[in-house]
Protein backbone atom coordinates (compact mmCIF):
# COMPACT_ATOMS: atom_id res chain seq x y z
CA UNK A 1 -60.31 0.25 10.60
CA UNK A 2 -57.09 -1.18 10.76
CA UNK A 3 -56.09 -4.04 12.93
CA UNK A 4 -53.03 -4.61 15.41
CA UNK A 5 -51.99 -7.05 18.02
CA UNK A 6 -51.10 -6.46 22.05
CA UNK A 7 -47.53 -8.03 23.54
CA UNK A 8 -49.91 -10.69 24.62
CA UNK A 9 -51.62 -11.55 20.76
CA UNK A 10 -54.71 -10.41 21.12
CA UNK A 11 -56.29 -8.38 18.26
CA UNK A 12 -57.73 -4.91 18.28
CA UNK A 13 -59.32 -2.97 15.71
CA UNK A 14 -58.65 0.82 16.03
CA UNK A 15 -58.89 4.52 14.43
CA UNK A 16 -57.33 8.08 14.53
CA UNK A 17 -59.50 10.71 15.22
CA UNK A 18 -59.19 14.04 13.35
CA UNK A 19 -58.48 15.72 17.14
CA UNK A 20 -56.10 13.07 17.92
CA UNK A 21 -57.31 10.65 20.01
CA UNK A 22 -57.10 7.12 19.32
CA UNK A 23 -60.52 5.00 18.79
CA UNK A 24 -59.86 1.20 20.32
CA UNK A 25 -61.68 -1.57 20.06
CA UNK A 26 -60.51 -4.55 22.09
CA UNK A 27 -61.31 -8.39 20.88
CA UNK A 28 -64.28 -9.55 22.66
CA UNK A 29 -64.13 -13.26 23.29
CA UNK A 30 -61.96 -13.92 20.63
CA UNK A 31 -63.56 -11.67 17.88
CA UNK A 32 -62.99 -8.45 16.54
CA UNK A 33 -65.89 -6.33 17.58
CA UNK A 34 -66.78 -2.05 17.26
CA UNK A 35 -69.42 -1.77 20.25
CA UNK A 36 -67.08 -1.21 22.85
CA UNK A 37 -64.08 1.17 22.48
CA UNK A 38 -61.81 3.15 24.93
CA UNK A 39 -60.09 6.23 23.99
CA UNK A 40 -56.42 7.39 24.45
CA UNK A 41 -56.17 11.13 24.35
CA UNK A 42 -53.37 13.11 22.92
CA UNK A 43 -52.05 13.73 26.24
CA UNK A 44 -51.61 10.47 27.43
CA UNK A 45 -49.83 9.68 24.06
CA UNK A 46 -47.71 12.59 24.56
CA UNK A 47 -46.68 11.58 27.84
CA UNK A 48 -46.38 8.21 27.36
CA UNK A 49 -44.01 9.04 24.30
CA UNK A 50 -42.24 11.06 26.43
CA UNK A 51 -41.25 8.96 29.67
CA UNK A 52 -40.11 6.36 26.95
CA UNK A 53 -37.69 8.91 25.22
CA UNK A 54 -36.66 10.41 28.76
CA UNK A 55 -35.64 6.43 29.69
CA UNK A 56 -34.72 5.20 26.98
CA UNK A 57 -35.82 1.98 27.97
CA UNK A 58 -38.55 0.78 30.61
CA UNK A 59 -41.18 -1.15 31.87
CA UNK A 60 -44.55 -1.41 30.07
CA UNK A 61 -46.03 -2.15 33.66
CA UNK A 62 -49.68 -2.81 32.08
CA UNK A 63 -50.89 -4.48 34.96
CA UNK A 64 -54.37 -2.99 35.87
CA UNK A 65 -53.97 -3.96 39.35
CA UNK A 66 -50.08 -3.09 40.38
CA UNK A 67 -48.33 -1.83 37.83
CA UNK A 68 -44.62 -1.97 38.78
CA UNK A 69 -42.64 0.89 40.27
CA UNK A 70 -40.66 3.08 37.68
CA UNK A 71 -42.58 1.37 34.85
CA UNK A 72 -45.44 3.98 32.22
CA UNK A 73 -48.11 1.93 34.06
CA UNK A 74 -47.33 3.35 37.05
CA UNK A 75 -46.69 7.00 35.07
CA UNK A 76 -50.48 6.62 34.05
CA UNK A 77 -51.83 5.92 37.93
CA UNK A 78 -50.15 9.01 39.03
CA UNK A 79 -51.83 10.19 36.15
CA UNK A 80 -55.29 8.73 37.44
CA UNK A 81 -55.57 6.57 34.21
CA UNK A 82 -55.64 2.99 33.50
CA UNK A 83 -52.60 1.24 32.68
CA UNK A 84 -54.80 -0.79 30.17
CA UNK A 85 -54.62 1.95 27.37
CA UNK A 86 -50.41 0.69 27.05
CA UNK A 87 -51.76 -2.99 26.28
CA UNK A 88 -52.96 -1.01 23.10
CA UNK A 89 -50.80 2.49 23.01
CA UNK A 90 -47.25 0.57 22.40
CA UNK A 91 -48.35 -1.76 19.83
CA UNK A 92 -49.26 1.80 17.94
CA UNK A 93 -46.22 3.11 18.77
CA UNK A 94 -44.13 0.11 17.41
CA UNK A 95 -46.21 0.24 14.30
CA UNK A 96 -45.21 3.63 13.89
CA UNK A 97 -41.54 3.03 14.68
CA UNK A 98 -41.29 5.28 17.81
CA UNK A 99 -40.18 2.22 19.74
CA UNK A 100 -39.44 -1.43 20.25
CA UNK A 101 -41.42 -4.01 22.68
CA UNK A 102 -39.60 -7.06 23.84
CA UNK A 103 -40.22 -9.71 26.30
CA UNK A 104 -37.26 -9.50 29.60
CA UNK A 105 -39.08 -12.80 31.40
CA UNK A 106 -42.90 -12.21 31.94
CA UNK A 107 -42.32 -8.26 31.85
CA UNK A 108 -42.84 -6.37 28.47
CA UNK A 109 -39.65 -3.71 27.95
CA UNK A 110 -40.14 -1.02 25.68
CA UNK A 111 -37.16 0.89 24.29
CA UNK A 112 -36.77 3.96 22.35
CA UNK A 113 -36.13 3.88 18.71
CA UNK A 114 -34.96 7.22 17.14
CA UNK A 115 -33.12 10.19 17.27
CA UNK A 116 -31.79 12.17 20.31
CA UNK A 117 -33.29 11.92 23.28
């Protein structure tokens, strides 16, 4: 498995499916762990890719509880997801050079990185 880190430093240990989903495993106290895992489906990263190449730049918004207006957490509630997958889904997307994530005061902005929109 390889191993990443979310805006916030916490390690995660994930996989690619063969379908396309993406295997997570969040840090559990600390530790890297592979009892627990939650899934992001090839639809979410589709859309998720999307909105960011549509704005060009915007709000992570990963706030399980009230993710900001106009931001992909609040792109994912419509969607009746959690805004928790981003924590994990834009460090991925960084890695793969899709995008940038930098800090704009205690919100994480992510901007697109590539060709046309």
């Amino acid at each position: 498995m390889k191993t990443l880190k979310t805006a916030t430093g916490a390690r995660f240990q994930f996989r690619m499916h063969p379908a396309g989903e993406i295997i997570v495993y969040p840090e559990s106290q600390g530790d890297l762990q592979d009892r627990s895992a939650i899934v992001i489906t090839p639809f979410t990263v589709g859309l998720v890719k999307q909105a960011i190449r549509s704005a060009g730049k915007i709000r992570m918004g990963a706030s399980r509880d009230n993710p900001p207006a106009n931001s992909l957490g609040a792109l994912l509630e419509r969607e009746r997801q959690s805004p928790k997958q981003l924590s994990y889904l834009i460090p991925l997307l960084v890695a793969e050079g899709s995008c940038e994530c930098m800090k704009d005061g205690q919100a994480c902005v992510v901007q697109y990185k590539g060709g046309p929109r």
